[in-house]
Protein backbone atom coordinates (compact mmCIF):
# COMPACT_ATOMS: atom_id res chain seq x y z
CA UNK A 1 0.00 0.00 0.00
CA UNK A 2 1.15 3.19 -0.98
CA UNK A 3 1.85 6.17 1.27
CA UNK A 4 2.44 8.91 -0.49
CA UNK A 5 -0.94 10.17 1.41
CA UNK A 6 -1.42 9.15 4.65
CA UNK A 7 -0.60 11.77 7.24
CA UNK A 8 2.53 12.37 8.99
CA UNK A 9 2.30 10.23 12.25
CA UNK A 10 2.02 13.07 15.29
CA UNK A 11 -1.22 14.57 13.44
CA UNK A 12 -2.39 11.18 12.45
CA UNK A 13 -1.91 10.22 16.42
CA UNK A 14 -3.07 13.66 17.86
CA UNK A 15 -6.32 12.85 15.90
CA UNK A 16 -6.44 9.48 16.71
CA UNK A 17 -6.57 10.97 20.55
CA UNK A 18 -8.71 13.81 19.94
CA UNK A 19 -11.74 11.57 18.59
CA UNK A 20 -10.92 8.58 20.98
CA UNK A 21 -10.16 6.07 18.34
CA UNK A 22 -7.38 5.29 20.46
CA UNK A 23 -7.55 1.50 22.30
CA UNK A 24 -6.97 2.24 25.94
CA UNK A 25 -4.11 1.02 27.62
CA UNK A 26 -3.92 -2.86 28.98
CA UNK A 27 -1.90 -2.14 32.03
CA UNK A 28 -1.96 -0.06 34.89
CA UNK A 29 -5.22 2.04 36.75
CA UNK A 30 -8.45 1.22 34.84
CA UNK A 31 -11.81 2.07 36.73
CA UNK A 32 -10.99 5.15 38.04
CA UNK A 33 -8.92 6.84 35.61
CA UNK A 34 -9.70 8.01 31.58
CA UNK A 35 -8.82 10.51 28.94
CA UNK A 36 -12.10 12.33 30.29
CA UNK A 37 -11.70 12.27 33.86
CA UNK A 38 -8.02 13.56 32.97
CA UNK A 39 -8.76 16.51 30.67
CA UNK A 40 -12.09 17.75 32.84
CA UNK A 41 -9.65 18.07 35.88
CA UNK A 42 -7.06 19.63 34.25
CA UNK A 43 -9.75 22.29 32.58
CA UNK A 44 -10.59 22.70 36.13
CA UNK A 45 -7.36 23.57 37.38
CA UNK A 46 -6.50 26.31 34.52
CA UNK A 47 -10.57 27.84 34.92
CA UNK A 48 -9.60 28.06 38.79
CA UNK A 49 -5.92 29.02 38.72
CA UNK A 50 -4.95 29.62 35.30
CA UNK A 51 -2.56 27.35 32.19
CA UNK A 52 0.65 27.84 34.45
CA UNK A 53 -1.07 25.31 37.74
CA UNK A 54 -1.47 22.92 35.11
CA UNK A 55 1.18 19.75 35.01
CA UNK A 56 0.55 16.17 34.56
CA UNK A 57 1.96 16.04 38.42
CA UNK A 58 -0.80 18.55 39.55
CA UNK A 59 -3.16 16.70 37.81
CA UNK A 60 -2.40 13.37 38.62
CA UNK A 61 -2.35 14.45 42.64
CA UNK A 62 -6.03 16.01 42.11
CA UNK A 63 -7.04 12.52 40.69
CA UNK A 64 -5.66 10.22 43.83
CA UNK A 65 -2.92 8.55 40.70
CA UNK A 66 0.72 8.74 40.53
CA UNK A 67 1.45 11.12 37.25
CA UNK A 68 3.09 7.81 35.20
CA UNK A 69 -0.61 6.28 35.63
CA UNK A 70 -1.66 9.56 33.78
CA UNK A 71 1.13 8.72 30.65
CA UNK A 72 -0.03 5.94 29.54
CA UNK A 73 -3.61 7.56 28.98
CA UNK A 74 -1.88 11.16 27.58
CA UNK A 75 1.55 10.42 26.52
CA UNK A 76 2.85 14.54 27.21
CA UNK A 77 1.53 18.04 28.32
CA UNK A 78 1.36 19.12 24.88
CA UNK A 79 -1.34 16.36 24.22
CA UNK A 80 -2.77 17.58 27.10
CA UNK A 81 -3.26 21.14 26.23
CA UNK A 82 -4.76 20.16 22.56
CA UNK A 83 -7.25 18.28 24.55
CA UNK A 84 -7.95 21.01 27.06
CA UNK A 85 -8.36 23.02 23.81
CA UNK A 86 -11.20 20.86 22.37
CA UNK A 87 -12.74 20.67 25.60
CA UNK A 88 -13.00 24.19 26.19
CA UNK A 89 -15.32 24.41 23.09
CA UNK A 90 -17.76 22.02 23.97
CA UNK A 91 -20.91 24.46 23.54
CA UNK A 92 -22.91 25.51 27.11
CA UNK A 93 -26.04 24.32 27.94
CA UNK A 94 -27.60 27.34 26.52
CA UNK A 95 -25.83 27.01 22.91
CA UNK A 96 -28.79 25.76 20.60
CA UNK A 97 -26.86 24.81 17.43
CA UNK A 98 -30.36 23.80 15.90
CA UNK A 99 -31.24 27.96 17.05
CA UNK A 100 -28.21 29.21 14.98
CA UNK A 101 -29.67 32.34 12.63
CA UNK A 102 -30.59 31.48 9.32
CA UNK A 103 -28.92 34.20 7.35
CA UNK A 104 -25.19 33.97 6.60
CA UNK A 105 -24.71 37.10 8.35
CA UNK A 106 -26.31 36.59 11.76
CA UNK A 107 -24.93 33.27 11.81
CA UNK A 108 -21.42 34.65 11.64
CA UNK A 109 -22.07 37.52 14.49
CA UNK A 110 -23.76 34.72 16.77
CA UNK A 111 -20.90 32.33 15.64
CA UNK A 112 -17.84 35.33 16.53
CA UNK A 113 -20.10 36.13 19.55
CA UNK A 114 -20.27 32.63 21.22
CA UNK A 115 -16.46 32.00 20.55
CA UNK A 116 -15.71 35.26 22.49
CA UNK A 117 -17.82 33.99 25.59
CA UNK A 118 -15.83 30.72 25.28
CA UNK A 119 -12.28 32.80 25.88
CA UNK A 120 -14.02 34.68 28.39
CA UNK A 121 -15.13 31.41 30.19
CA UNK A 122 -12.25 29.67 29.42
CA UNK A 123 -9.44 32.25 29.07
CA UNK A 124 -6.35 30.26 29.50
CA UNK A 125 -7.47 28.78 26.04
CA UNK A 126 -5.32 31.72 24.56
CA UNK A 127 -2.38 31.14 25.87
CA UNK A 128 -1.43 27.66 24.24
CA UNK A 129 0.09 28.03 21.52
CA UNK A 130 -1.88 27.20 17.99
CA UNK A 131 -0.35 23.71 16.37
CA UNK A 132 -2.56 23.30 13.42
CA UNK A 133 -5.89 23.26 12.23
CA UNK A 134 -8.55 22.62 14.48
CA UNK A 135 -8.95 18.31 14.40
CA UNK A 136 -11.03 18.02 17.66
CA UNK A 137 -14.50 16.80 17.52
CA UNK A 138 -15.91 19.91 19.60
CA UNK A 139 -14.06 22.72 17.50
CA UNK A 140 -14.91 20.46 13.90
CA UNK A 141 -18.59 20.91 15.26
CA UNK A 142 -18.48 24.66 15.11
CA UNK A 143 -17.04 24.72 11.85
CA UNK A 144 -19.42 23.09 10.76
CA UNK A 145 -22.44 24.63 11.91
CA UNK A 146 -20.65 27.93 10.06
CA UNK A 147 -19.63 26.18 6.83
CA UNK A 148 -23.90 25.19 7.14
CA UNK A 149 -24.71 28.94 7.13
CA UNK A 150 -22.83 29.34 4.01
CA UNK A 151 -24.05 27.19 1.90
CA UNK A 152 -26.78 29.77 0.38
CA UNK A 153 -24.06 32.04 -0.11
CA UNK A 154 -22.54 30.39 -3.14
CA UNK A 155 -19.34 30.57 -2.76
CA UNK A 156 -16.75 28.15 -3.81
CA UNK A 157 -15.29 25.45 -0.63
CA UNK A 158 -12.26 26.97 -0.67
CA UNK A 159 -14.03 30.66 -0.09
CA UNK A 160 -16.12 29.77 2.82
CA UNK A 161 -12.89 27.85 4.68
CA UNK A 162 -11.49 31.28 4.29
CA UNK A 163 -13.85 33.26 5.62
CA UNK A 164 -14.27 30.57 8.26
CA UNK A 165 -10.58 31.31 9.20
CA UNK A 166 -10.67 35.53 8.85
CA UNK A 167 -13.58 35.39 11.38
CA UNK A 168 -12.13 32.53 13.81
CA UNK A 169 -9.00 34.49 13.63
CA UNK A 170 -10.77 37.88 13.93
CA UNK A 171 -12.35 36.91 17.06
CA UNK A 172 -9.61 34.84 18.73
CA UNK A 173 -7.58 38.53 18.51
CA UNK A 174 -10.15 40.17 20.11
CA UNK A 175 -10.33 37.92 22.63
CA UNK A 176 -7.02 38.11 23.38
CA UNK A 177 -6.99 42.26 23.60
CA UNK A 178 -9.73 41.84 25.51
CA UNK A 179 -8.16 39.41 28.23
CA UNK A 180 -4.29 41.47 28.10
CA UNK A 181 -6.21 44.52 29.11
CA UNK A 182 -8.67 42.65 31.46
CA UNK A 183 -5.31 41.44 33.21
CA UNK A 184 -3.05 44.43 32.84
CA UNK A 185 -5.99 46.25 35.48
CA UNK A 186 -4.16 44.92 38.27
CA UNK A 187 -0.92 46.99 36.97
CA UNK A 188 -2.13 50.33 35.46
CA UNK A 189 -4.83 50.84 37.52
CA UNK A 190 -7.16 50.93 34.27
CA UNK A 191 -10.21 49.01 33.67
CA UNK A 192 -10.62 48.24 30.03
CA UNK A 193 -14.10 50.45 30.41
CA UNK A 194 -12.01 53.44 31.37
CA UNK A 195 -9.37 53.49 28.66
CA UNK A 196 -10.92 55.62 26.68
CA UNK A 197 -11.73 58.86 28.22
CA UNK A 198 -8.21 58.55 29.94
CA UNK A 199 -6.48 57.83 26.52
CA UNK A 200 -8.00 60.89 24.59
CA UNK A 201 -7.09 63.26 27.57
CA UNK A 202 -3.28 61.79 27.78
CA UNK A 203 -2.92 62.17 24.33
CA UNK A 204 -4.46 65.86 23.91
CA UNK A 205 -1.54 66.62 25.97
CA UNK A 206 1.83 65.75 24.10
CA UNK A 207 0.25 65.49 20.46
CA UNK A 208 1.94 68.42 18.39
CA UNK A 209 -1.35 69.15 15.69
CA UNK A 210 1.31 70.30 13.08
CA UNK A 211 2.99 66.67 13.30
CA UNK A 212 -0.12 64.88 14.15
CA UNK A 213 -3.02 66.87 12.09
CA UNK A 214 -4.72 63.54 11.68
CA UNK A 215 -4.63 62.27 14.76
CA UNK A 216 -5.37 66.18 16.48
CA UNK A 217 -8.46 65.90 14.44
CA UNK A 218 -9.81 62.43 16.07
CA UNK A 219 -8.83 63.89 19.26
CA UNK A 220 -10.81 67.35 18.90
CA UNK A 221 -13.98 65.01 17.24
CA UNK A 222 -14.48 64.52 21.16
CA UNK A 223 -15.14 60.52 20.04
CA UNK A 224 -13.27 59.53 23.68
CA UNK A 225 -15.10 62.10 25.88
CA UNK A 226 -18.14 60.41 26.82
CA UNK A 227 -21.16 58.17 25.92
CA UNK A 228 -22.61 60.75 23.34
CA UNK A 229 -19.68 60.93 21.13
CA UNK A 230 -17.91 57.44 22.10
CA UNK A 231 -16.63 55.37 19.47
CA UNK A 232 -18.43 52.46 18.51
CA UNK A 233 -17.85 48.64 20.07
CA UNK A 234 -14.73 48.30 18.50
CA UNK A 235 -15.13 44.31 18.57
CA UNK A 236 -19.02 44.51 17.00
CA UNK A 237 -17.41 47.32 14.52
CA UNK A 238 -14.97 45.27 13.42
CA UNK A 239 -16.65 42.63 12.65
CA UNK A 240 -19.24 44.51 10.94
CA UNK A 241 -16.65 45.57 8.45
CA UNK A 242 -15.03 42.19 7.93
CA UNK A 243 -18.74 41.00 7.07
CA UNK A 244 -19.07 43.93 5.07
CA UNK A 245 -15.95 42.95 2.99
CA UNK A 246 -17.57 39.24 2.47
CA UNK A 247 -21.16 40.63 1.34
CA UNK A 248 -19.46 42.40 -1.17
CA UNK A 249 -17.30 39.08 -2.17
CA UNK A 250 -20.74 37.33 -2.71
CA UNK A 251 -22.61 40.33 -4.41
CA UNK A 252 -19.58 39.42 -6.89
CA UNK A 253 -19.44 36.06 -7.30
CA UNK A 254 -23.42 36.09 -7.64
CA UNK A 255 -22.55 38.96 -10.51
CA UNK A 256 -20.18 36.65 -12.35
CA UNK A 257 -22.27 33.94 -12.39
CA UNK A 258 -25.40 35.32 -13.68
CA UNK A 259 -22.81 37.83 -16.24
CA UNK A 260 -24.10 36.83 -20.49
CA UNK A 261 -21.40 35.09 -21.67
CA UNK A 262 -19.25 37.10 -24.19
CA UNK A 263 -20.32 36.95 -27.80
């Protein structure tokens, strides 16, 4: 058999893992230990005291099992973070995938908007580092339930995967602004809430209007003075542009394909 296709062998076993195709180990603990029981405690540990209190060892010690018992179900940390990683985006109770909007558009602000409560629940997700494309059954789910709202759209496969990456990207970098400035509190002093007023007066005070006549002009605007003139969600505006960007990328594609042919 040739193979000049088959995947390299640590994705092929990560997957393996990730979907539990893996036969479970013929020696040591069995009734009380599993790749479940291992992963919920150590999703545990990083929701209570963040990614750094997580170690097999510190696992292993919550679970009443010496930390080799806890190899030969996860062979290394770094299997255990993808894992955490999966877990983290099993949906709440109160995510209705059957209740996902209809239109392409409201399915990708609800889709951005419950990935942003999932960093928020589960911030520590951010700080792993990114391996690969998302293989675990949880994350494949939410892809997809976006590639679904697509569909209508008619764009080509290789379109929607792209959007489906600008959007999960989109909203995995505002989640992580978010959470730095949510963390950096305890050091400036500054709630995110209360950057802005704060940044526009700092500013007004060293910006030179003959360097800066841009800039002096979004200052004087008054957009970081108060409610009235406050600048939009930058998150929701954000994404509203991005989506902007892909309605026009569909107006197009629906233009070409309905174009006369030429003569």
């Amino acid at each position: 058999m040739s193979t000049d296709h088959l995947p390299p062998q640590e994705p092929a076993r990560m997957l393996e893992l990730l979907w539990g195709t893996t036969e479970p180990p013929t020696r040591g603990p069995k009734p009380g230990l599993s790749v479940a029981k291992i992963v919920e405690t150590a999703v545990r540990i990083a929701d209570e005291e963040g990614l750094a209190a997580v170690s097999m060892r510190r696992v292993a010690e919550e679970l009443g099992f010496t930390t080799m018992s806890l190899y030969r179900y996860v062979s290394s940390k770094d299997d255990l973070l993808e894992l955490m990683q999966d877990a983290a985006a099993v949906p709440s109770p109160d995510i209705d995938f059957d209740a996902v909007p209809d239109h392409w558009r409201d399915a990708a602000k609800w889709w951005a908007s419950n990935n942003l409560v999932m960093f928020r629940r589960h911030p520590w997700f951010m700080d792993i580092p990114l391996s690969g494309p998302p293989m675990g059954p949880n994350q494949v789910r939410w892809m997809e339930r976006f590639l679904r709202a697509l569909e209508p759209t008619g764009l080509s496969p290789g379109e929607k995967m792209g959007i489906l990456t600008l959007i999960s990207t989109y909203a995995l970098s505002a989640g992580r602004l978010e959470h730095s400035l949510t963390q950096a509190a305890s050091k400036t002093g500054v709630e995110p809430d209360a950057w802005d007023p704060l940044y526009g007066e700092m500013l007004a005070k060293v910006i030179d209007p003959v360097e800066f006549p841009a800039l002096t002009e979004v200052l004087q605007s008054g957009i970081f003075s108060g409610p009235a003139d406050s600048p939009p969600d930058e998150i929701a505006f954000g994404l509203e542009v991005i989506l902007d960007g892909v309605e026009a990328l569909i107006a197009r594609r629906r233009g070409e394909s309905t174009a006369p042919s030429p003569p």
